[in-house]
PDB file of N, CA and C in Angstrom:
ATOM      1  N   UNK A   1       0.851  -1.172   0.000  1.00  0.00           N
ATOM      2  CA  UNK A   1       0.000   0.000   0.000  1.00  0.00           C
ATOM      3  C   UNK A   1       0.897   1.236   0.000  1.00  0.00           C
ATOM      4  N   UNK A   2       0.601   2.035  -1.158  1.00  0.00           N
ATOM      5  CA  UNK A   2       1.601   3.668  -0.683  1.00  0.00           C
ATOM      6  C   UNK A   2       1.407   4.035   0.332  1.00  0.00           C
ATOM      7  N   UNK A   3       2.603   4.725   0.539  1.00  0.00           N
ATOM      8  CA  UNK A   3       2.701   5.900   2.040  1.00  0.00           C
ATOM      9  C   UNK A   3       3.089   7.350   1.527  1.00  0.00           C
ATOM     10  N   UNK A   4       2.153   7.903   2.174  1.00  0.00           N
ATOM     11  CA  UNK A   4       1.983   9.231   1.671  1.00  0.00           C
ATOM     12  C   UNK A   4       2.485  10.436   3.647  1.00  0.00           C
ATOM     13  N   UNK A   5       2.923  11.318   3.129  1.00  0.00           N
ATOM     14  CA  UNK A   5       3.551  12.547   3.998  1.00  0.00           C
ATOM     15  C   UNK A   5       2.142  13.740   3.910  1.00  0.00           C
ATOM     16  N   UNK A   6       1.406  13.831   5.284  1.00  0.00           N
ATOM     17  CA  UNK A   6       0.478  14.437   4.862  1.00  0.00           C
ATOM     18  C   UNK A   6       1.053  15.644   5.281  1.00  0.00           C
ATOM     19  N   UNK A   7       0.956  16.877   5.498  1.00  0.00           N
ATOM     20  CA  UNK A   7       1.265  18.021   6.272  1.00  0.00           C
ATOM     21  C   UNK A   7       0.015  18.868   6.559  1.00  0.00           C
ATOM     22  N   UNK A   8      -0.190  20.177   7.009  1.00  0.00           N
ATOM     23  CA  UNK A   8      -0.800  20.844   7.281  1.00  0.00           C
ATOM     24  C   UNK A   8      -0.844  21.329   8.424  1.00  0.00           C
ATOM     25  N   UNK A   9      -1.694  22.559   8.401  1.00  0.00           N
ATOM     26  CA  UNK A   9      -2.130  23.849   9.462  1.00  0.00           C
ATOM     27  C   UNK A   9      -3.694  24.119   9.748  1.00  0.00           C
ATOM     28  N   UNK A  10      -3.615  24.244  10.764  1.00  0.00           N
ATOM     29  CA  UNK A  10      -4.863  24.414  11.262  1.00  0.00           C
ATOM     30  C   UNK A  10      -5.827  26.158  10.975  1.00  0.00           C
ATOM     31  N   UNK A  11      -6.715  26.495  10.786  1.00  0.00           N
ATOM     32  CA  UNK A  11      -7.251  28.014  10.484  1.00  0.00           C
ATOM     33  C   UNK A  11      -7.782  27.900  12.191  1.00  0.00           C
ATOM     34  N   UNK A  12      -7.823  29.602  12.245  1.00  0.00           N
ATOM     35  CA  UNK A  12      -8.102  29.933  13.355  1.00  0.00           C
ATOM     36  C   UNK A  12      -9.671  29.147  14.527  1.00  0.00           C
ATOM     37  N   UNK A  13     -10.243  28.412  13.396  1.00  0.00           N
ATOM     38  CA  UNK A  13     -11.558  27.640  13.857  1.00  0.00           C
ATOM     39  C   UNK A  13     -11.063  26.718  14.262  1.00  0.00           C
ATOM     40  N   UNK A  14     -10.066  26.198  13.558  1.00  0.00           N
ATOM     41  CA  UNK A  14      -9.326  24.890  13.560  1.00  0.00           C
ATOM     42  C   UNK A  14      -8.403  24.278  15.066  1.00  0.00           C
ATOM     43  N   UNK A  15      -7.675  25.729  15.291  1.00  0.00           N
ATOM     44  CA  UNK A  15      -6.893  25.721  16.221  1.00  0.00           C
ATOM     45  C   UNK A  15      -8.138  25.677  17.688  1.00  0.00           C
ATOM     46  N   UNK A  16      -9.375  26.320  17.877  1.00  0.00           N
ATOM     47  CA  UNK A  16      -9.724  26.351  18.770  1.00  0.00           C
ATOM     48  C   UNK A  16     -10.688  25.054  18.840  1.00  0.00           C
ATOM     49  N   UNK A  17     -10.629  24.411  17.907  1.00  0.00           N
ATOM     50  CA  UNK A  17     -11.302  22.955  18.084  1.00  0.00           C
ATOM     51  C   UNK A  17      -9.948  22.440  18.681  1.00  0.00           C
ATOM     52  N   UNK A  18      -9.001  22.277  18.579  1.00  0.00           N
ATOM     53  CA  UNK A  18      -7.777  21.428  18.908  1.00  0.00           C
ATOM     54  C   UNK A  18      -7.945  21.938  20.557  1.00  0.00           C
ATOM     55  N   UNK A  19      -7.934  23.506  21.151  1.00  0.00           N
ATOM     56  CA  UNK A  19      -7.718  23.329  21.907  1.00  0.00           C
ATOM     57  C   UNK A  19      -8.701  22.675  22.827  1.00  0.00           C
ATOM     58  N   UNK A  20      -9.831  22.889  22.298  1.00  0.00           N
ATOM     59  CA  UNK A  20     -11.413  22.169  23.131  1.00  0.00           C
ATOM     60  C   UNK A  20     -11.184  21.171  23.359  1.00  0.00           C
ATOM     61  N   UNK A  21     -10.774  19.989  22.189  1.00  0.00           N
ATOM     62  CA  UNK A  21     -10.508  19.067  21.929  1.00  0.00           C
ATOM     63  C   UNK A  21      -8.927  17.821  22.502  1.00  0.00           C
ATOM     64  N   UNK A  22      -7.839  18.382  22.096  1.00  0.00           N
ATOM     65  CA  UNK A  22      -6.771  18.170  22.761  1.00  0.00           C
ATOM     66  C   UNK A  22      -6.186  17.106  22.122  1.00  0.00           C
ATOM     67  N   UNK A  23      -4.822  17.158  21.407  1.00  0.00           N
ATOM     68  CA  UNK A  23      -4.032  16.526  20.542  1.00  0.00           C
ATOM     69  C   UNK A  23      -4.457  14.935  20.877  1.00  0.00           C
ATOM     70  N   UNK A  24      -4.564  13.663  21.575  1.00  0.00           N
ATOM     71  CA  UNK A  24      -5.170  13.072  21.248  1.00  0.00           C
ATOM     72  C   UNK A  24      -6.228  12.892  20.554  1.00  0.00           C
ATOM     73  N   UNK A  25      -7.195  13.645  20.649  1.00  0.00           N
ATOM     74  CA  UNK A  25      -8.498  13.105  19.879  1.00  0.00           C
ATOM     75  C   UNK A  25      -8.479  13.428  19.032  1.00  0.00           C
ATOM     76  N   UNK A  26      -7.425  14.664  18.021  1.00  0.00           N
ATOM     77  CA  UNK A  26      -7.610  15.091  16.868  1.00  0.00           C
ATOM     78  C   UNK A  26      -6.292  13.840  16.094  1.00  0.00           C
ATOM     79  N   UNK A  27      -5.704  13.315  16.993  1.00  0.00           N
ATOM     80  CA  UNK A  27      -5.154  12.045  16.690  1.00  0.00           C
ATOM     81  C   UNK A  27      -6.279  10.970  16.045  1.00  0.00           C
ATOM     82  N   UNK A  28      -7.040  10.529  16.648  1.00  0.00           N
ATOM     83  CA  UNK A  28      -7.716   9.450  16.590  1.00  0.00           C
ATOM     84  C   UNK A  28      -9.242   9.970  15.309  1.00  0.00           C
ATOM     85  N   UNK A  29      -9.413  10.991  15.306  1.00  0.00           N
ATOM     86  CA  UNK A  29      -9.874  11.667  14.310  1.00  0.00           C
ATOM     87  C   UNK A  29      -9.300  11.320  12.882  1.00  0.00           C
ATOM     88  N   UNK A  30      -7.862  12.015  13.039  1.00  0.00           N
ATOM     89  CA  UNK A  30      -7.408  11.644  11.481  1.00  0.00           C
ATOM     90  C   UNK A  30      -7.232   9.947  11.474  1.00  0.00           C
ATOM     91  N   UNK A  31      -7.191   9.241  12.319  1.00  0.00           N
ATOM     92  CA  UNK A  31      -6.995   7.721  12.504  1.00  0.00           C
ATOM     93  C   UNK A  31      -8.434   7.139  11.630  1.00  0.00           C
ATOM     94  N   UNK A  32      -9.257   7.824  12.117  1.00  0.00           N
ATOM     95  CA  UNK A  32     -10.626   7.246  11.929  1.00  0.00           C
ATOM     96  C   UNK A  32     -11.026   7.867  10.223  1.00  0.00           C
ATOM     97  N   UNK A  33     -10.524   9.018   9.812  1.00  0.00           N
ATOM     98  CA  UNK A  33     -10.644   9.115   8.599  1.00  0.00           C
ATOM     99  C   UNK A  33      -9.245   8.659   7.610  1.00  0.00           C
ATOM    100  N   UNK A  34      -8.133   7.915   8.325  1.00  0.00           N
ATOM    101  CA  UNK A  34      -7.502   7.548   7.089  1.00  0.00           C
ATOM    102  C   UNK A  34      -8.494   5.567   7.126  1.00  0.00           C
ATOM    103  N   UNK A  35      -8.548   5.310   8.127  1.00  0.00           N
ATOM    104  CA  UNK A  35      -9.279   4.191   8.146  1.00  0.00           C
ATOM    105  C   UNK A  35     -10.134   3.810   7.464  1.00  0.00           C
ATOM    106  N   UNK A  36     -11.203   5.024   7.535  1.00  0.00           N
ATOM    107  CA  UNK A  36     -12.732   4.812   6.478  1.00  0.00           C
ATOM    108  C   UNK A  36     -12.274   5.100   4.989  1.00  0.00           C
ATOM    109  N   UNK A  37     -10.957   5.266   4.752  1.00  0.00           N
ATOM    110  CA  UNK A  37     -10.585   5.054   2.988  1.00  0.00           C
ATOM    111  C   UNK A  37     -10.265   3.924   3.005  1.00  0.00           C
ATOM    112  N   UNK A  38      -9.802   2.618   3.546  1.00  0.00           N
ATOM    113  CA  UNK A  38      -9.393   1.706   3.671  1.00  0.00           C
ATOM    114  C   UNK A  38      -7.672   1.791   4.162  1.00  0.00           C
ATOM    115  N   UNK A  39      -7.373   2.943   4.749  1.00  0.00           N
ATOM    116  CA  UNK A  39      -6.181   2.585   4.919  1.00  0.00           C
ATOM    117  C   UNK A  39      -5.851   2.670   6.919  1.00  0.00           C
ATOM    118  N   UNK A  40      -4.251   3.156   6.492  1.00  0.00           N
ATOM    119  CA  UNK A  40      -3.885   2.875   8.400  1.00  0.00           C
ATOM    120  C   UNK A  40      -3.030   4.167   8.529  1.00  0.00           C
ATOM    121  N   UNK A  41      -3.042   4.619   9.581  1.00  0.00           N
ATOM    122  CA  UNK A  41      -2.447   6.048  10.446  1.00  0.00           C
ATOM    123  C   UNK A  41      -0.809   5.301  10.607  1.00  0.00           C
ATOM    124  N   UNK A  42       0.479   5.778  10.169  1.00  0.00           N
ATOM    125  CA  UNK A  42       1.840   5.281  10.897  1.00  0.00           C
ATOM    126  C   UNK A  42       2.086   5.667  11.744  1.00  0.00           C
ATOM    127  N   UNK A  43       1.891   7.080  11.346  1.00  0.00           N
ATOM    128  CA  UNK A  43       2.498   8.399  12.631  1.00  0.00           C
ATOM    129  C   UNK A  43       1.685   9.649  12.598  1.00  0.00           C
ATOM    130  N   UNK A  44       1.237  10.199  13.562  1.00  0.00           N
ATOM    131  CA  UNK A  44       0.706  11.456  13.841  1.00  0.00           C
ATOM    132  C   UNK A  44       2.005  12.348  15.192  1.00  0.00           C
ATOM    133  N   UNK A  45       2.433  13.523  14.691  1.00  0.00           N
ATOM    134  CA  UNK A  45       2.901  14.374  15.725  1.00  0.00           C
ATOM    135  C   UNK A  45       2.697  15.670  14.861  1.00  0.00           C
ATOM    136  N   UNK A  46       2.475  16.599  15.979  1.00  0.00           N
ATOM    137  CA  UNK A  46       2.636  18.126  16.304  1.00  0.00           C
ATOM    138  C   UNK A  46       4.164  18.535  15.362  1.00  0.00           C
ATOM    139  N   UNK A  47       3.852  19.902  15.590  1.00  0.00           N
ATOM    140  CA  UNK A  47       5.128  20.463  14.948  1.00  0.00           C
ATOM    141  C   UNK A  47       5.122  22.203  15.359  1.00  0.00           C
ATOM    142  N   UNK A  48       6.063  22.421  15.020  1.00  0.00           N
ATOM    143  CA  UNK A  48       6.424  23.763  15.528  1.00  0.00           C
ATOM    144  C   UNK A  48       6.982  24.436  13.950  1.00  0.00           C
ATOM    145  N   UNK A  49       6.236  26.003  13.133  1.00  0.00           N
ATOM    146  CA  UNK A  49       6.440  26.395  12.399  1.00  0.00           C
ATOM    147  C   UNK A  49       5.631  26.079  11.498  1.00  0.00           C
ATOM    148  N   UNK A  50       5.783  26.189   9.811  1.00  0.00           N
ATOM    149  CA  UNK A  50       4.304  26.218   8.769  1.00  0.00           C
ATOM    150  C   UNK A  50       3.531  25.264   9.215  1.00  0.00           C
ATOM    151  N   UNK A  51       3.850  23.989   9.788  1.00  0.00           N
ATOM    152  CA  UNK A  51       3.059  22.668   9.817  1.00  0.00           C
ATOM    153  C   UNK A  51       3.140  22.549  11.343  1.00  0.00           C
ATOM    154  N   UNK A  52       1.542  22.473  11.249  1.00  0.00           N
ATOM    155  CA  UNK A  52       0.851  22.579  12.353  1.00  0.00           C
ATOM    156  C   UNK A  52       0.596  20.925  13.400  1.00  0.00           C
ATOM    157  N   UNK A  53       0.958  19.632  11.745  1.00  0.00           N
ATOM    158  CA  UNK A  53       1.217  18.718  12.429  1.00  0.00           C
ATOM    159  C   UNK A  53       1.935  18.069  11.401  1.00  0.00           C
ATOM    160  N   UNK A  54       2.187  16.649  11.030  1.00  0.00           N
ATOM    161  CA  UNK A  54       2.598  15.927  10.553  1.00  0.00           C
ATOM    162  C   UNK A  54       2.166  14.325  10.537  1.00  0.00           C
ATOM    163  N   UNK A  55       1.718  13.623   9.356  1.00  0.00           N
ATOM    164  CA  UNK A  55       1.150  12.947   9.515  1.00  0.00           C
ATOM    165  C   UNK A  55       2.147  11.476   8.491  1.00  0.00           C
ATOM    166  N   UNK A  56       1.888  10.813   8.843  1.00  0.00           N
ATOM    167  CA  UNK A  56       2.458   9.538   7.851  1.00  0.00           C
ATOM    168  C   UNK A  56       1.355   8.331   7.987  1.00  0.00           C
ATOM    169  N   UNK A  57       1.022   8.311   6.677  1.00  0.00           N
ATOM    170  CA  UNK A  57      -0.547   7.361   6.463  1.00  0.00           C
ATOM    171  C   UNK A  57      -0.073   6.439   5.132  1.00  0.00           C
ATOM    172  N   UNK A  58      -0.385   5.113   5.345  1.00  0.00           N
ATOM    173  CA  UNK A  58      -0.634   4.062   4.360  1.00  0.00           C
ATOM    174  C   UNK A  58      -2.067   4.695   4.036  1.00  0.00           C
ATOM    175  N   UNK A  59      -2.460   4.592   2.320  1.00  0.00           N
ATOM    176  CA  UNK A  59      -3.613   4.648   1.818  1.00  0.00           C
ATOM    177  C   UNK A  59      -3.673   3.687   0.628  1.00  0.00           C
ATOM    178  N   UNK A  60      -4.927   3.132   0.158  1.00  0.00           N
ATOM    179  CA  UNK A  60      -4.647   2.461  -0.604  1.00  0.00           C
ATOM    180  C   UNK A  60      -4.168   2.476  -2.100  1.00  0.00           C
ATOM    181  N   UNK A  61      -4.418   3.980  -2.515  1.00  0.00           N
ATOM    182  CA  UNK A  61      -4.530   4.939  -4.348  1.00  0.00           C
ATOM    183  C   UNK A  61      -3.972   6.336  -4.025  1.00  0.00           C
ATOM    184  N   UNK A  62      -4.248   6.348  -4.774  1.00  0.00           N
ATOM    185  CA  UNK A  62      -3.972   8.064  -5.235  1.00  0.00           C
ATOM    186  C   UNK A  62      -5.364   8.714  -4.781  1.00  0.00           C
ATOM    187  N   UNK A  63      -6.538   7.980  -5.715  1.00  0.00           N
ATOM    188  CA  UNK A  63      -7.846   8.043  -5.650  1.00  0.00           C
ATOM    189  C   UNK A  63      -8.146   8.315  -3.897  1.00  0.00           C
ATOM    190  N   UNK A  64      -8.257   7.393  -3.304  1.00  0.00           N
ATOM    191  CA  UNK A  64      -8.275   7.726  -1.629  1.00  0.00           C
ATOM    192  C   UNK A  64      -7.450   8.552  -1.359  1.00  0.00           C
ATOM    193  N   UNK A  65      -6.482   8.985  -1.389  1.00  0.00           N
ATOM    194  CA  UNK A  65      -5.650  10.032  -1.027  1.00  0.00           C
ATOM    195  C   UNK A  65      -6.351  11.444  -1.468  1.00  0.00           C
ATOM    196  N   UNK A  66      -6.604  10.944  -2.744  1.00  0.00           N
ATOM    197  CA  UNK A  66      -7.267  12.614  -3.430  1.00  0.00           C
ATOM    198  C   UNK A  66      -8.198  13.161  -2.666  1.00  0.00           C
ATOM    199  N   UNK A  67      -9.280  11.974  -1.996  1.00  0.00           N
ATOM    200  CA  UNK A  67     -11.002  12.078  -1.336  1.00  0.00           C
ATOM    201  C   UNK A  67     -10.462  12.440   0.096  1.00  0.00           C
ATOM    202  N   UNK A  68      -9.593  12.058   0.968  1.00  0.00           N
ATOM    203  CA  UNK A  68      -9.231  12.447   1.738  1.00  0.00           C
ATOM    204  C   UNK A  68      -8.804  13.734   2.029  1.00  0.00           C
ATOM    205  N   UNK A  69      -8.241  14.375   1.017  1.00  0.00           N
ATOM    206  CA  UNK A  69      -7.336  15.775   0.985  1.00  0.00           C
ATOM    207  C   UNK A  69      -8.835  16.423   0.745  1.00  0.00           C
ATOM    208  N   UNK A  70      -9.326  16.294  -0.075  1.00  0.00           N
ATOM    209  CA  UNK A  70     -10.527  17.278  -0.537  1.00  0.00           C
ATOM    210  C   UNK A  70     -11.360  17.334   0.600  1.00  0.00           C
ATOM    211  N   UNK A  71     -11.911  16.450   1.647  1.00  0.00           N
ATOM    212  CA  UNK A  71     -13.172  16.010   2.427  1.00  0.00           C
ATOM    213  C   UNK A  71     -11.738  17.658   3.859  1.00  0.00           C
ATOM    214  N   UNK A  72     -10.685  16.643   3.619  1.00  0.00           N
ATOM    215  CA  UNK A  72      -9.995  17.505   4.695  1.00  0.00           C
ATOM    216  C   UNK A  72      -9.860  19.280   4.571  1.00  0.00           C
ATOM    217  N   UNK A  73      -9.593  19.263   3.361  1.00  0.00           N
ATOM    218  CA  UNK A  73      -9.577  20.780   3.304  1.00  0.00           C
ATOM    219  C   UNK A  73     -10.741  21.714   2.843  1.00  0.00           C
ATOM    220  N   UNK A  74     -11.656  20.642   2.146  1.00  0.00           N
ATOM    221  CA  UNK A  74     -13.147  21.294   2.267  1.00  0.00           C
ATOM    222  C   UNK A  74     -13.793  21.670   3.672  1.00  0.00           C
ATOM    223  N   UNK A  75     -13.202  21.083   4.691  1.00  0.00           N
ATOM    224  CA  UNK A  75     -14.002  21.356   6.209  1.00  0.00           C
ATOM    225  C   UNK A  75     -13.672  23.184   6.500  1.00  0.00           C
ATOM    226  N   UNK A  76     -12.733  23.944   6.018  1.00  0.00           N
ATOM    227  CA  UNK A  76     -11.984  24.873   6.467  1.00  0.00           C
ATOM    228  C   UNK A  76     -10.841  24.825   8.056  1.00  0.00           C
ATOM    229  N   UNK A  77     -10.945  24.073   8.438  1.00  0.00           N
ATOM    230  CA  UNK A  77     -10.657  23.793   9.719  1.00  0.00           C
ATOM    231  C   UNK A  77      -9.327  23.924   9.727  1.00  0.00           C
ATOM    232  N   UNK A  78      -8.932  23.086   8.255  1.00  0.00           N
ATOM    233  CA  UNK A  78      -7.292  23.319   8.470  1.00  0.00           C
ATOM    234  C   UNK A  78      -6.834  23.416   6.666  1.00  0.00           C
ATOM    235  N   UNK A  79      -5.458  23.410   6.586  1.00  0.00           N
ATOM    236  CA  UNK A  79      -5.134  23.188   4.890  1.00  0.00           C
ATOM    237  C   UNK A  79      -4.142  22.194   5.185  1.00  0.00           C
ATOM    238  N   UNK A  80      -3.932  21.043   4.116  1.00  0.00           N
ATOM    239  CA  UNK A  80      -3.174  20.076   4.526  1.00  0.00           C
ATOM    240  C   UNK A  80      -2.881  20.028   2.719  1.00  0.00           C
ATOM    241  N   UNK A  81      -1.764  18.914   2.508  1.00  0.00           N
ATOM    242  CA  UNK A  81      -0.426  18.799   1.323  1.00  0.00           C
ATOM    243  C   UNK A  81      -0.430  17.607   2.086  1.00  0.00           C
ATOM    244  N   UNK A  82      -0.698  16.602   0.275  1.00  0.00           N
ATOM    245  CA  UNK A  82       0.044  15.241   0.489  1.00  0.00           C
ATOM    246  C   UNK A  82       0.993  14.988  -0.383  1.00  0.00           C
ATOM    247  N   UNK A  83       2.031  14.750   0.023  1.00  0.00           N
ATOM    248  CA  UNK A  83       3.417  13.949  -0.573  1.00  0.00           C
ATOM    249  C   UNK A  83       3.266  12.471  -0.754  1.00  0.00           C
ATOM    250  N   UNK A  84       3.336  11.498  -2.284  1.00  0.00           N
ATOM    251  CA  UNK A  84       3.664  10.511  -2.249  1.00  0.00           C
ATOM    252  C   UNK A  84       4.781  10.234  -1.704  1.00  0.00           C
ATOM    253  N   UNK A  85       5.151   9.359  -0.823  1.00  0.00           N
ATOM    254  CA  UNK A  85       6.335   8.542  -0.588  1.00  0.00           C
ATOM    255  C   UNK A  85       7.110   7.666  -1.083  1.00  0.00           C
ATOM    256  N   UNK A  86       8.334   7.475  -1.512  1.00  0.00           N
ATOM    257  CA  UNK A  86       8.291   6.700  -2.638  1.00  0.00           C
ATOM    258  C   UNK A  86       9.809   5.738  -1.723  1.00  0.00           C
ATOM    259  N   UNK A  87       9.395   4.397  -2.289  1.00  0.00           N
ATOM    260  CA  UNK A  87      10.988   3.818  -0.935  1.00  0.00           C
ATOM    261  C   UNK A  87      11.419   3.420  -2.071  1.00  0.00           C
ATOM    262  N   UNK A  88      12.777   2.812  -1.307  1.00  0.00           N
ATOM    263  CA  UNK A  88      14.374   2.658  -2.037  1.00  0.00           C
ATOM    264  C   UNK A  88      14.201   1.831  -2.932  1.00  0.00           C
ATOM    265  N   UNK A  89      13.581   0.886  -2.539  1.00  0.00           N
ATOM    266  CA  UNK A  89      12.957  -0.670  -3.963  1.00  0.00           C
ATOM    267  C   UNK A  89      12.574   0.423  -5.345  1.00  0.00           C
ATOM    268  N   UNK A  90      11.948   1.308  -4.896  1.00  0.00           N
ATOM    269  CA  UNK A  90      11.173   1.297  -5.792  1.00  0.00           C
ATOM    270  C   UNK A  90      12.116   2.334  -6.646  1.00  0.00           C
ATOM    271  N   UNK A  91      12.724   3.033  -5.950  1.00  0.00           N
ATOM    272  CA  UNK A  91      13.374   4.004  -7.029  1.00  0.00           C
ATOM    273  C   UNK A  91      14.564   3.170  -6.969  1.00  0.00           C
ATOM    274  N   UNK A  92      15.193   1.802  -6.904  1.00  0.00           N
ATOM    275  CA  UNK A  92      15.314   0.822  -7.441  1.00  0.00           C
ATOM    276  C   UNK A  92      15.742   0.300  -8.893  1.00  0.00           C
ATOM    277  N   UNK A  93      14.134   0.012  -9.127  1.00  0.00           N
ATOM    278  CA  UNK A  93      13.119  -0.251 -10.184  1.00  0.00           C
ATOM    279  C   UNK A  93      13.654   1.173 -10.777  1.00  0.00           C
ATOM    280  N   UNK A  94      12.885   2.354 -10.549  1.00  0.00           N
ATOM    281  CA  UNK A  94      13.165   3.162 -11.500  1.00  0.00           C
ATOM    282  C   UNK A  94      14.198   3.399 -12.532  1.00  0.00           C
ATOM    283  N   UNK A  95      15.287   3.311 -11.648  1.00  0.00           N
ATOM    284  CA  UNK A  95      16.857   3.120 -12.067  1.00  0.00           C
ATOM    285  C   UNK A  95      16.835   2.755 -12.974  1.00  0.00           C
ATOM    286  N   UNK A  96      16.261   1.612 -13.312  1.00  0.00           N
ATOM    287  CA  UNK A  96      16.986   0.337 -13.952  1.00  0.00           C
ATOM    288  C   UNK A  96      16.296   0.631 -15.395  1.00  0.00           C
ATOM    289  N   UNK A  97      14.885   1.479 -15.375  1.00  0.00           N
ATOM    290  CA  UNK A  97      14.132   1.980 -16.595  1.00  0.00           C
ATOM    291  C   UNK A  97      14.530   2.867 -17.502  1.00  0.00           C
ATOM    292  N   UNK A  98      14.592   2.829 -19.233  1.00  0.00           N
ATOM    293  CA  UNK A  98      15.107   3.563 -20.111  1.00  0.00           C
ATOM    294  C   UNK A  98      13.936   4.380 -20.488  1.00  0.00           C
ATOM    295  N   UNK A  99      14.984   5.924 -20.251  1.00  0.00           N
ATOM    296  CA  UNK A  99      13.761   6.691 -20.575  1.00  0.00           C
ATOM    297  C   UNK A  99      13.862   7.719 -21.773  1.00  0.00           C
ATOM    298  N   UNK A 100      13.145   7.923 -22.802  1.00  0.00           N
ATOM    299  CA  UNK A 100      13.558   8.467 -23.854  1.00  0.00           C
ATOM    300  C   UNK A 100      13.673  10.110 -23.311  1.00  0.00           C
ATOM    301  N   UNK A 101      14.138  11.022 -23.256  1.00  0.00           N
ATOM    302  CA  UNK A 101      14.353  12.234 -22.732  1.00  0.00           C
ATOM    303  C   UNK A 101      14.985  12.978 -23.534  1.00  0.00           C
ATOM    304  N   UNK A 102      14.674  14.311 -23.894  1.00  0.00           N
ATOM    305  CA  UNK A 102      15.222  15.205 -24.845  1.00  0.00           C
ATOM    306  C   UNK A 102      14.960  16.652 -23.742  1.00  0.00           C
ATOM    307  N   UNK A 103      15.955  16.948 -23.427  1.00  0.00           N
ATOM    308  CA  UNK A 103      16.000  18.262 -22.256  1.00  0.00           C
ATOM    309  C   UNK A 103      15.825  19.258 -23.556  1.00  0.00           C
ATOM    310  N   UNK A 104      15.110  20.163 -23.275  1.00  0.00           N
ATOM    311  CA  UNK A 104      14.826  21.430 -23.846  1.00  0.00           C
ATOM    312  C   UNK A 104      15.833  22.204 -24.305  1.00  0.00           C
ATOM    313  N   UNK A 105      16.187  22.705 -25.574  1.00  0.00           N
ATOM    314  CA  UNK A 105      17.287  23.277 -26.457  1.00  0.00           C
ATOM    315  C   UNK A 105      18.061  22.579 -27.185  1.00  0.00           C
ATOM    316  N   UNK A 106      17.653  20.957 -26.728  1.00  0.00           N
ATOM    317  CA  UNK A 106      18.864  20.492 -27.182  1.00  0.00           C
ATOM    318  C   UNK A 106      18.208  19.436 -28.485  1.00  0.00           C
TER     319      UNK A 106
END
């Protein structure tokens, strides 16, 4: 299953649900919505500076990843950025692929 780097910040609505609320449960929150795509939470922590937290989630597509980001940043609550993850196997594999390429000018 890919692993994707979620990031994001909370908007000022956002932040005062967190504090009502309290970094566990907004834990188990994003737990419960990477879950209902079919996938699993790796890591959730806080952060200090643009990103308000940091997230590392198995999902199963791109497709679930996409519905997730949209459902998340349609709430206004917060703005979040997903990064595919890509591991060493796989850029690997890439390596080993011929790719026809013509850089521009040349």
């Amino acid at each position: 299953m890919p692993k994707y780097l979620i990031r994001g910040s909370y908007s000022d609505g956002g932040l005062k649900g967190l504090l009502k609320e309290g970094g566990s449960k907004r834990r188990e929150a994003a737990e419960q919505s990477v879950k209902s795509m079919g996938g699993r939470l790796d890591a959730f922590y806080y952060a200090f500076g643009d990103d308000d937290f940091i997230i590392i989630a198995d999902l199963p597509n791109n497709v679930d990843a996409s519905a997730l980001s949209l459902a998340v940043n349609a709430s206004g609550s917060l703005k979040s950025r997903i990064t595919v993850l890509i591991a060493p196997e796989e850029v690997d594999q890439a390596v080993r692929k011929t790719v026809n390429f013509r850089a521009p000018g040349t």
